[in-house]
PDB file of N, CA and C in Angstrom:
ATOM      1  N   UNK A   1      27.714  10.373 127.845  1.00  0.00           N
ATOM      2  CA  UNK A   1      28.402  11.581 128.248  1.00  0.00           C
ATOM      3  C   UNK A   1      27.967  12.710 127.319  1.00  0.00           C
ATOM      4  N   UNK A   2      27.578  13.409 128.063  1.00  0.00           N
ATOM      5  CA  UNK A   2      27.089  14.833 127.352  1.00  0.00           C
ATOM      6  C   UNK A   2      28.115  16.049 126.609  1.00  0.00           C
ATOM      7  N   UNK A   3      28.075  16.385 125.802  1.00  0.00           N
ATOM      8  CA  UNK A   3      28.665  17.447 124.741  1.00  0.00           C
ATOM      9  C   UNK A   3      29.199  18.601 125.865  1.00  0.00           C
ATOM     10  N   UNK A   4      28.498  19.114 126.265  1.00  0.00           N
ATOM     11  CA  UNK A   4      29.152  19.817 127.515  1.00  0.00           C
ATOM     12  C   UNK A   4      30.567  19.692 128.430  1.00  0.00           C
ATOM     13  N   UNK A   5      30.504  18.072 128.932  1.00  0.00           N
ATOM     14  CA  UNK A   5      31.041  17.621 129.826  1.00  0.00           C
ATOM     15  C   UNK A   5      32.220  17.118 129.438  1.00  0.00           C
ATOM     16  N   UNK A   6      32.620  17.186 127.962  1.00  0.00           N
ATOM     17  CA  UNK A   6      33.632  17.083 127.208  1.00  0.00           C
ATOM     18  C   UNK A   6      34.336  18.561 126.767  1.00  0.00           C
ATOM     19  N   UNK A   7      33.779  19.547 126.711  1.00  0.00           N
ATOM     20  CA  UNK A   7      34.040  20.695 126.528  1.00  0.00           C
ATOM     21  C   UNK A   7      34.765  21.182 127.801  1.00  0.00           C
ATOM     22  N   UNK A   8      33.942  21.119 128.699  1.00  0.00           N
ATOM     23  CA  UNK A   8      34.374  21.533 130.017  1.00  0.00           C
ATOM     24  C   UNK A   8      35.825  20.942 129.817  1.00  0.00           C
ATOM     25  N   UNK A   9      35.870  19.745 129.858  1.00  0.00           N
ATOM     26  CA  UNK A   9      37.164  18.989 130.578  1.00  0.00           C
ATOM     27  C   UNK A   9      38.395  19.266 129.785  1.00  0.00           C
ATOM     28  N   UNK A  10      37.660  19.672 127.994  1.00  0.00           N
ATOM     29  CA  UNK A  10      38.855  19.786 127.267  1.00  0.00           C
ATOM     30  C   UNK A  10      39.121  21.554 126.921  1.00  0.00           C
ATOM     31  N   UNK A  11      38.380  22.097 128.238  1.00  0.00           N
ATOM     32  CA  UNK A  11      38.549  23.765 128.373  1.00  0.00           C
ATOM     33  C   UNK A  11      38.239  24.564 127.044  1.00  0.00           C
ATOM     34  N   UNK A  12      36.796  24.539 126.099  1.00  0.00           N
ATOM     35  CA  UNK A  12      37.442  25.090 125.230  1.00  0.00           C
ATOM     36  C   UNK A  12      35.388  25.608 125.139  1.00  0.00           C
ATOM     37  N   UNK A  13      34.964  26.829 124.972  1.00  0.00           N
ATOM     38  CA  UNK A  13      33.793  27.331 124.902  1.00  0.00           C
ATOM     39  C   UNK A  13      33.124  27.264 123.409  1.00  0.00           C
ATOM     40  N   UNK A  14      34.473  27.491 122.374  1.00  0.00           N
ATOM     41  CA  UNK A  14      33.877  27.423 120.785  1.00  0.00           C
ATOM     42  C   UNK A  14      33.046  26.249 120.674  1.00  0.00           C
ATOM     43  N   UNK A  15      32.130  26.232 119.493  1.00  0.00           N
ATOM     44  CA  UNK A  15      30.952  25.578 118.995  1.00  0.00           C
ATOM     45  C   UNK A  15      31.326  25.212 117.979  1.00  0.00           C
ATOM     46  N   UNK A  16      32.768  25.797 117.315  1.00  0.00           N
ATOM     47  CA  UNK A  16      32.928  25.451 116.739  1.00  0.00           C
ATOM     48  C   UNK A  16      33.501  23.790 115.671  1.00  0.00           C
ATOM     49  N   UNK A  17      33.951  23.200 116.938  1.00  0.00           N
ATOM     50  CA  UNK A  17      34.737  21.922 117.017  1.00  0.00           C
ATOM     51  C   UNK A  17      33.755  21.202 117.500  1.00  0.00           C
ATOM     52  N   UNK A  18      32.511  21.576 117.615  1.00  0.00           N
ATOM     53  CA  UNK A  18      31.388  19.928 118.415  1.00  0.00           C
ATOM     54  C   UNK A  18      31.078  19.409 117.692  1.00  0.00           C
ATOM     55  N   UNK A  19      31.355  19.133 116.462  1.00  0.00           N
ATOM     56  CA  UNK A  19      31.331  17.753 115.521  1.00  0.00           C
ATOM     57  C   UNK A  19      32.397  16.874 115.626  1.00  0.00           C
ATOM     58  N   UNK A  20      33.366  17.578 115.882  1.00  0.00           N
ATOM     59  CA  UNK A  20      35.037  16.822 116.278  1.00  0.00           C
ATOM     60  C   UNK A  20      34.977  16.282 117.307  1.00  0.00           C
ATOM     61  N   UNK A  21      34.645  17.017 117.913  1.00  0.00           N
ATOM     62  CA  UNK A  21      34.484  16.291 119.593  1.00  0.00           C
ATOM     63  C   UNK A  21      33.351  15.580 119.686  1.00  0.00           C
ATOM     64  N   UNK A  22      32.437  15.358 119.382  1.00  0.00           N
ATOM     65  CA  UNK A  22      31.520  14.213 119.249  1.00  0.00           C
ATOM     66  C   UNK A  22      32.015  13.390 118.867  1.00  0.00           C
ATOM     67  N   UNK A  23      32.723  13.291 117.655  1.00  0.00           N
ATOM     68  CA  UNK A  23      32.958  12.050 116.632  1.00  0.00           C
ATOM     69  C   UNK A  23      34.478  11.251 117.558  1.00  0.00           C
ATOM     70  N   UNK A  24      35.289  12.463 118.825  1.00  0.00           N
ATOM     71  CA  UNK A  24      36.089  11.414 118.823  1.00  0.00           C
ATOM     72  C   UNK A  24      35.214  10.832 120.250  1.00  0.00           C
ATOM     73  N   UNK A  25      34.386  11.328 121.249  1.00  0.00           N
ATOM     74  CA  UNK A  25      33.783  10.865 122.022  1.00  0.00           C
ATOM     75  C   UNK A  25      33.348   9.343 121.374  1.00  0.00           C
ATOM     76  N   UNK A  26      32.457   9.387 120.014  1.00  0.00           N
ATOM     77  CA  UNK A  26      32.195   8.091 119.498  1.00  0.00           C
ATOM     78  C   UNK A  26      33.582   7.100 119.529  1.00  0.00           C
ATOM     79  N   UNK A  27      34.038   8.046 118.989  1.00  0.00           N
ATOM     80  CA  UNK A  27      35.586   7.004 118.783  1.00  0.00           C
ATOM     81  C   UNK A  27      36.143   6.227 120.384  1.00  0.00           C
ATOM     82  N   UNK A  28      36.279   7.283 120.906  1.00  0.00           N
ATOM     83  CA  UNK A  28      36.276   6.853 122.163  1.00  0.00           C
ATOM     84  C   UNK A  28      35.649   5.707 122.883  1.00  0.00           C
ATOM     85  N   UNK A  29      34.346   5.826 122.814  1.00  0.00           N
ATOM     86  CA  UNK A  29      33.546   4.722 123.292  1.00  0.00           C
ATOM     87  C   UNK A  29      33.268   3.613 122.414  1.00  0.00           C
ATOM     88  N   UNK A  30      33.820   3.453 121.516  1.00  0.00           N
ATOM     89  CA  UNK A  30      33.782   2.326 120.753  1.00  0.00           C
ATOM     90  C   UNK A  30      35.477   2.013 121.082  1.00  0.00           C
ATOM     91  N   UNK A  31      36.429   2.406 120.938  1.00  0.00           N
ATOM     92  CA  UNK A  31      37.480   1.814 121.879  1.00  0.00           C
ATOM     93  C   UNK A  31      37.283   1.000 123.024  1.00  0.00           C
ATOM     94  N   UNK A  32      36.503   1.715 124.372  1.00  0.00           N
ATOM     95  CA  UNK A  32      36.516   0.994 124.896  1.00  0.00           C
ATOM     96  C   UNK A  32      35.730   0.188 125.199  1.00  0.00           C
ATOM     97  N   UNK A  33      34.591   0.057 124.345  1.00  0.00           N
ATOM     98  CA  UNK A  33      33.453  -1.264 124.051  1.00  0.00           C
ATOM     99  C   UNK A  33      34.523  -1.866 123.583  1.00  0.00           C
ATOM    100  N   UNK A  34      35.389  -1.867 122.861  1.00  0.00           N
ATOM    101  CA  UNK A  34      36.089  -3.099 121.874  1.00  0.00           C
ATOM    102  C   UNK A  34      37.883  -3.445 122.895  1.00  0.00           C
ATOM    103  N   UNK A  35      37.788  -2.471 123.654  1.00  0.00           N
ATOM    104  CA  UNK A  35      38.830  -3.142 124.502  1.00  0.00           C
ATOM    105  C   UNK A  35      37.993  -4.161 125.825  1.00  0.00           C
ATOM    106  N   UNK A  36      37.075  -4.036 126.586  1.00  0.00           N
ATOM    107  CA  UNK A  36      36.480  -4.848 127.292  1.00  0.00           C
ATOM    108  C   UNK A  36      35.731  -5.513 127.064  1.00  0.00           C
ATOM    109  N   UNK A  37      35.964  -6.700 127.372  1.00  0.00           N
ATOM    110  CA  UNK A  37      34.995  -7.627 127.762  1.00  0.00           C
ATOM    111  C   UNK A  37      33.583  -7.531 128.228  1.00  0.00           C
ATOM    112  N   UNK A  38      32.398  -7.905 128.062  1.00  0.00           N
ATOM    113  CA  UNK A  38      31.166  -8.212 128.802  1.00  0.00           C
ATOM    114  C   UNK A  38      31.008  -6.340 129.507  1.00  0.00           C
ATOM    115  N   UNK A  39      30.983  -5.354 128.230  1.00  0.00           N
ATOM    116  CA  UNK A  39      30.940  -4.075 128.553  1.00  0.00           C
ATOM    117  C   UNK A  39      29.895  -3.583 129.367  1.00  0.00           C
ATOM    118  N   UNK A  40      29.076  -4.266 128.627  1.00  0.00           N
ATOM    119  CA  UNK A  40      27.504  -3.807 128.822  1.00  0.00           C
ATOM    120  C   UNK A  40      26.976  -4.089 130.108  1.00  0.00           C
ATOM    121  N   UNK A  41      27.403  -5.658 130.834  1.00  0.00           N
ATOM    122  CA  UNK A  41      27.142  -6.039 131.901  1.00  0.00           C
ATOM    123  C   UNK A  41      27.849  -4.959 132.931  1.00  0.00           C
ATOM    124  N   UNK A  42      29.421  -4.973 132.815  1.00  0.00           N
ATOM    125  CA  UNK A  42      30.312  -4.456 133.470  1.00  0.00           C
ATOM    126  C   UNK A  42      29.841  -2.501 133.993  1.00  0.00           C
ATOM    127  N   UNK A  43      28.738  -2.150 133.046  1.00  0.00           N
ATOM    128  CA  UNK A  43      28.312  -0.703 132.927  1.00  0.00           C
ATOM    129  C   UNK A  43      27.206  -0.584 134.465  1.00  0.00           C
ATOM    130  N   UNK A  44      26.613  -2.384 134.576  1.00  0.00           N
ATOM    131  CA  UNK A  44      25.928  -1.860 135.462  1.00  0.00           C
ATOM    132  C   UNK A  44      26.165  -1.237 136.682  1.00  0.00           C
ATOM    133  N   UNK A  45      27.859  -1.377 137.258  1.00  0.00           N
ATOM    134  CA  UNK A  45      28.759  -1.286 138.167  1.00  0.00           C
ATOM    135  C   UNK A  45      29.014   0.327 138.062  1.00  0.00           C
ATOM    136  N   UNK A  46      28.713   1.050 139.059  1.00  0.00           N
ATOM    137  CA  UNK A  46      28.431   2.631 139.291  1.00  0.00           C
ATOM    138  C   UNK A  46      30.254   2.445 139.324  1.00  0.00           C
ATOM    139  N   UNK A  47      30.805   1.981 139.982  1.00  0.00           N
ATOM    140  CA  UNK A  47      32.586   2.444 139.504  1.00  0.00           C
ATOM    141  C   UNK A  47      32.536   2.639 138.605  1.00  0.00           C
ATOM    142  N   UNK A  48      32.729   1.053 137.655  1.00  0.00           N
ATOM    143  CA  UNK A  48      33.113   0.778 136.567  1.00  0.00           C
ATOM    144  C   UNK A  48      32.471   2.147 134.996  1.00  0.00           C
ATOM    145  N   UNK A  49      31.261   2.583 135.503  1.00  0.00           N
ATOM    146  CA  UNK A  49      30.985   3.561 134.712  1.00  0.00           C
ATOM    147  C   UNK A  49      31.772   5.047 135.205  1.00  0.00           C
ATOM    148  N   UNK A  50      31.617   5.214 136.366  1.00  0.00           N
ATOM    149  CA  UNK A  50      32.668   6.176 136.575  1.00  0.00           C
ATOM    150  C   UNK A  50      34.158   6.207 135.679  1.00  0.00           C
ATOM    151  N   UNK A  51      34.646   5.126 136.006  1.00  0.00           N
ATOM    152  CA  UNK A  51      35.853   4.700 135.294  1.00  0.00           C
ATOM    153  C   UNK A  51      35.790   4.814 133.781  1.00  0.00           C
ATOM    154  N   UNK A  52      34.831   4.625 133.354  1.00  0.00           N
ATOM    155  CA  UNK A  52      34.873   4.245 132.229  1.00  0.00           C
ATOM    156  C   UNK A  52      34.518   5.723 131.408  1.00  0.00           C
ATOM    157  N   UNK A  53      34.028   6.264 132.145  1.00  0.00           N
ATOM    158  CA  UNK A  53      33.374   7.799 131.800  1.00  0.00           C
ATOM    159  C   UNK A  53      35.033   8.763 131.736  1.00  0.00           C
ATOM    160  N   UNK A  54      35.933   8.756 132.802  1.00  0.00           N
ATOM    161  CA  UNK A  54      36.821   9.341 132.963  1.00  0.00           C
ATOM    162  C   UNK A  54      37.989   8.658 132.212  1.00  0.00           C
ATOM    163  N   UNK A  55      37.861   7.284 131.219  1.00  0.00           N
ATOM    164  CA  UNK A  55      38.631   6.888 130.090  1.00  0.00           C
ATOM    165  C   UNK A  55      38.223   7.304 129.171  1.00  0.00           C
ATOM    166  N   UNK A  56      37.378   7.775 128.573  1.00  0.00           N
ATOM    167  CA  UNK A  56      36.229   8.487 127.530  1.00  0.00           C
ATOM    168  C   UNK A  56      37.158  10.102 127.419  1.00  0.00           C
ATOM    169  N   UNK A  57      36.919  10.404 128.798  1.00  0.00           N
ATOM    170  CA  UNK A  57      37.352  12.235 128.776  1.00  0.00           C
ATOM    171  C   UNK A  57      39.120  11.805 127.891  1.00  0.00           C
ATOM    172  N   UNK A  58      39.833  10.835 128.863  1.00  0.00           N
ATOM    173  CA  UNK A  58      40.915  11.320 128.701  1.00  0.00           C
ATOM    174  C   UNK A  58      41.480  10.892 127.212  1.00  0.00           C
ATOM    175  N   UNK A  59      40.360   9.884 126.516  1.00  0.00           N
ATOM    176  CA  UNK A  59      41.031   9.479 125.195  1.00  0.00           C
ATOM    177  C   UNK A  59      40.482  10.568 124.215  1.00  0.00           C
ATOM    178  N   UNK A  60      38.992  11.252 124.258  1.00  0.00           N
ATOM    179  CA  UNK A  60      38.846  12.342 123.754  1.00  0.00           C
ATOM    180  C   UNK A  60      39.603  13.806 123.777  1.00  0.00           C
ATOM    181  N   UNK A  61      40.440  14.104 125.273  1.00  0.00           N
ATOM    182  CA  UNK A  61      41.542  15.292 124.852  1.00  0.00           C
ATOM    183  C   UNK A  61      42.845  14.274 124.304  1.00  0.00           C
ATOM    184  N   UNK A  62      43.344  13.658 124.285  1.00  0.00           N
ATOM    185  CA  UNK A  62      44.270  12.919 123.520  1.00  0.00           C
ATOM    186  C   UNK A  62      44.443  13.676 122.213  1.00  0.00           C
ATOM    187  N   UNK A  63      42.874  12.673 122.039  1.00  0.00           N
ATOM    188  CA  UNK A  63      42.959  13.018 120.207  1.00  0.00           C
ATOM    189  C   UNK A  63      42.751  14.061 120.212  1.00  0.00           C
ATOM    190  N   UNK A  64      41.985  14.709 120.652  1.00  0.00           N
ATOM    191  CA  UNK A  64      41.477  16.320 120.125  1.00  0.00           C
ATOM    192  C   UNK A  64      43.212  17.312 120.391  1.00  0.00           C
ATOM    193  N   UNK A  65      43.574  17.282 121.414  1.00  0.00           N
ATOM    194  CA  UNK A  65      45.318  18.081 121.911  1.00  0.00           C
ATOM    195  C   UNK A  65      45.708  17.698 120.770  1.00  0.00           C
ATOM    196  N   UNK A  66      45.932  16.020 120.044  1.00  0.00           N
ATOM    197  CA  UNK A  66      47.013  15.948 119.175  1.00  0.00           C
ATOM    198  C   UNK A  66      46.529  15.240 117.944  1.00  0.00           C
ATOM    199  N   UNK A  67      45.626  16.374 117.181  1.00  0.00           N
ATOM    200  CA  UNK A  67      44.688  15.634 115.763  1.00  0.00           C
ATOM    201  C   UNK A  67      45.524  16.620 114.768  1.00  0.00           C
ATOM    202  N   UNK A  68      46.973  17.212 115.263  1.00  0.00           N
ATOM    203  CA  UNK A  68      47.953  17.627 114.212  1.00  0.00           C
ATOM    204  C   UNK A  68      48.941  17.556 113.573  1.00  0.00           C
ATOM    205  N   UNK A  69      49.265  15.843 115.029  1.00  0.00           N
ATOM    206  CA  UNK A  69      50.581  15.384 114.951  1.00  0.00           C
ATOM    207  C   UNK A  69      50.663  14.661 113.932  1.00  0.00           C
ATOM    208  N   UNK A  70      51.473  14.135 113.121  1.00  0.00           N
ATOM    209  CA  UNK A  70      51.713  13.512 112.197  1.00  0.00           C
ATOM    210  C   UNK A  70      52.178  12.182 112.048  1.00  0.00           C
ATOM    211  N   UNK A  71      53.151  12.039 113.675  1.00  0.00           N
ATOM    212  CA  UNK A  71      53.770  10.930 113.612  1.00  0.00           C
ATOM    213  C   UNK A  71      52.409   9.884 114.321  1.00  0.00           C
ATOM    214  N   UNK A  72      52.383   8.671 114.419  1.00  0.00           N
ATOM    215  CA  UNK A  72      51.528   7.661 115.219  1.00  0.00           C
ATOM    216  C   UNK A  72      52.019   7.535 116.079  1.00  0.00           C
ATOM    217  N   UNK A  73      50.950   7.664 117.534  1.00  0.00           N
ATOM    218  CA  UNK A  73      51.939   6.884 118.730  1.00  0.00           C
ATOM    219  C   UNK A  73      50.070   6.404 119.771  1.00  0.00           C
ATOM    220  N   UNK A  74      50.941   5.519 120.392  1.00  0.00           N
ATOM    221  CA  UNK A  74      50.138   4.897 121.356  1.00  0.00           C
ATOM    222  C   UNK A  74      49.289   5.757 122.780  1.00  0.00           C
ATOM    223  N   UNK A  75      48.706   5.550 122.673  1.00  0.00           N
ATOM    224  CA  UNK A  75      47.654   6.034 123.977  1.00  0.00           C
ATOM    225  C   UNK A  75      48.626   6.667 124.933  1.00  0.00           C
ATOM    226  N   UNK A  76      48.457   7.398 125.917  1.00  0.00           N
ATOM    227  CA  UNK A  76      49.371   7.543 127.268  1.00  0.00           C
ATOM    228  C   UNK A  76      49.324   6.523 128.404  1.00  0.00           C
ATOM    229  N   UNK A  77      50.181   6.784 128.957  1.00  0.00           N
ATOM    230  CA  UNK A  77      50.367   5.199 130.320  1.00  0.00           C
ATOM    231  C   UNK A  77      49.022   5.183 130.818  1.00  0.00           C
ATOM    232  N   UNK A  78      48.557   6.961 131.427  1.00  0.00           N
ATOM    233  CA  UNK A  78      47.415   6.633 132.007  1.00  0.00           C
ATOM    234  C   UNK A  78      46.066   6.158 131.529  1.00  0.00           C
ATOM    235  N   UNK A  79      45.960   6.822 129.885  1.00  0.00           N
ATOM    236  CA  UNK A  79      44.707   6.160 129.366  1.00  0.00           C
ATOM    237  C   UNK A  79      45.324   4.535 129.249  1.00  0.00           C
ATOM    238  N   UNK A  80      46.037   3.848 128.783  1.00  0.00           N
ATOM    239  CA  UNK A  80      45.990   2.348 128.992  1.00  0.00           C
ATOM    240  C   UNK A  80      46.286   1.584 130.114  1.00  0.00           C
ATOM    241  N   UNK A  81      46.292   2.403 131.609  1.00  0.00           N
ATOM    242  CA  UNK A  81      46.512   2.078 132.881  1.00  0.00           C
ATOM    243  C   UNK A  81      44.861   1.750 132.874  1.00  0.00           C
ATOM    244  N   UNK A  82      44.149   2.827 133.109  1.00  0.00           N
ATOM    245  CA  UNK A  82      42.653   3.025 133.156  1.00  0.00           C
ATOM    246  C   UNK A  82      41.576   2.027 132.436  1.00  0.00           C
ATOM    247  N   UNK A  83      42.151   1.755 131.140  1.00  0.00           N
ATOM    248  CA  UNK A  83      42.029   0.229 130.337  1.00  0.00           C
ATOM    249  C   UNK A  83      42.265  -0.833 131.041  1.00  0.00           C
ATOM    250  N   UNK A  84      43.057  -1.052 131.196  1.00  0.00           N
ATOM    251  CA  UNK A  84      43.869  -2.484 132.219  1.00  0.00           C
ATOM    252  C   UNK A  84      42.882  -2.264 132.813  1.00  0.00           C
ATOM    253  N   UNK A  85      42.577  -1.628 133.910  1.00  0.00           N
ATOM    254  CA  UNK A  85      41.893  -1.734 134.874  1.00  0.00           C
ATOM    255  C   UNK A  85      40.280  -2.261 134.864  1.00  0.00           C
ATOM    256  N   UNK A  86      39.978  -1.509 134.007  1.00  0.00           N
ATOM    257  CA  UNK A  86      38.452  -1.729 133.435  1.00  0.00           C
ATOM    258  C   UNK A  86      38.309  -3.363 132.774  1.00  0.00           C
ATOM    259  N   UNK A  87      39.153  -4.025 132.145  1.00  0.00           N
ATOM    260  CA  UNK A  87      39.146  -5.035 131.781  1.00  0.00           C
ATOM    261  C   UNK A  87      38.974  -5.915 132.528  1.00  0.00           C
ATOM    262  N   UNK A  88      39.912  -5.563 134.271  1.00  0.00           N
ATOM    263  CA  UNK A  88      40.074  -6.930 135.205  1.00  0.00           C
ATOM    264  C   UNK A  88      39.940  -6.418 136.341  1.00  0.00           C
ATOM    265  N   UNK A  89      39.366  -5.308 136.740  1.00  0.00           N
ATOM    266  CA  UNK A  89      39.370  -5.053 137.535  1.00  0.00           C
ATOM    267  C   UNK A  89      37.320  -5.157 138.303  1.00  0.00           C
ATOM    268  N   UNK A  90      36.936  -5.241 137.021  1.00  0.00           N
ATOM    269  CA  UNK A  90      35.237  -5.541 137.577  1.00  0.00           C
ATOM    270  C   UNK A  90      34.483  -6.733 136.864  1.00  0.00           C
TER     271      UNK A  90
END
């Protein structure tokens, strides 16, 4: 997923934050390499990368919306709905 296509989604034109947003994109996709199973195989599946592309966006505005909060809290329903799915669903 391209630097762009994370910007777009998380509405924001500054240049200034594309080290942040890279690093949680990484973060991101190493989440969900380490939440699924047989990732790599599962990538060859044009859904499953769809899917997996649009769990990427939504765990990268997560963190980026809330890299001020203080307290810890868990993913949203829909980013760990979107998980579930990717796990057993291909």
């Amino acid at each position: 997923m391209i630097l762009e296509e994370l910007k777009n989604y998380l509405r924001t034109d500054s240049n200034e934050d594309d080290p942040l947003i890279e690093r949680l994109a990484e973060i991101a996709d190493s989440y969900i390499r380490n939440s699924v199973s047989n990732y790599d195989e599962k990538m060859k599946n044009s859904d499953f990368v769809k899917l997996s592309d649009m769990a990427k966006l939504a765990i990268v505005a997560e963190l980026y919306e809330n890299r001020n909060d203080t307290k810890q809290q868990d993913y949203s329903f829909t980013i760990r709905s979107i998980i579930e799915q990717l796990k057993w669903s291909y």
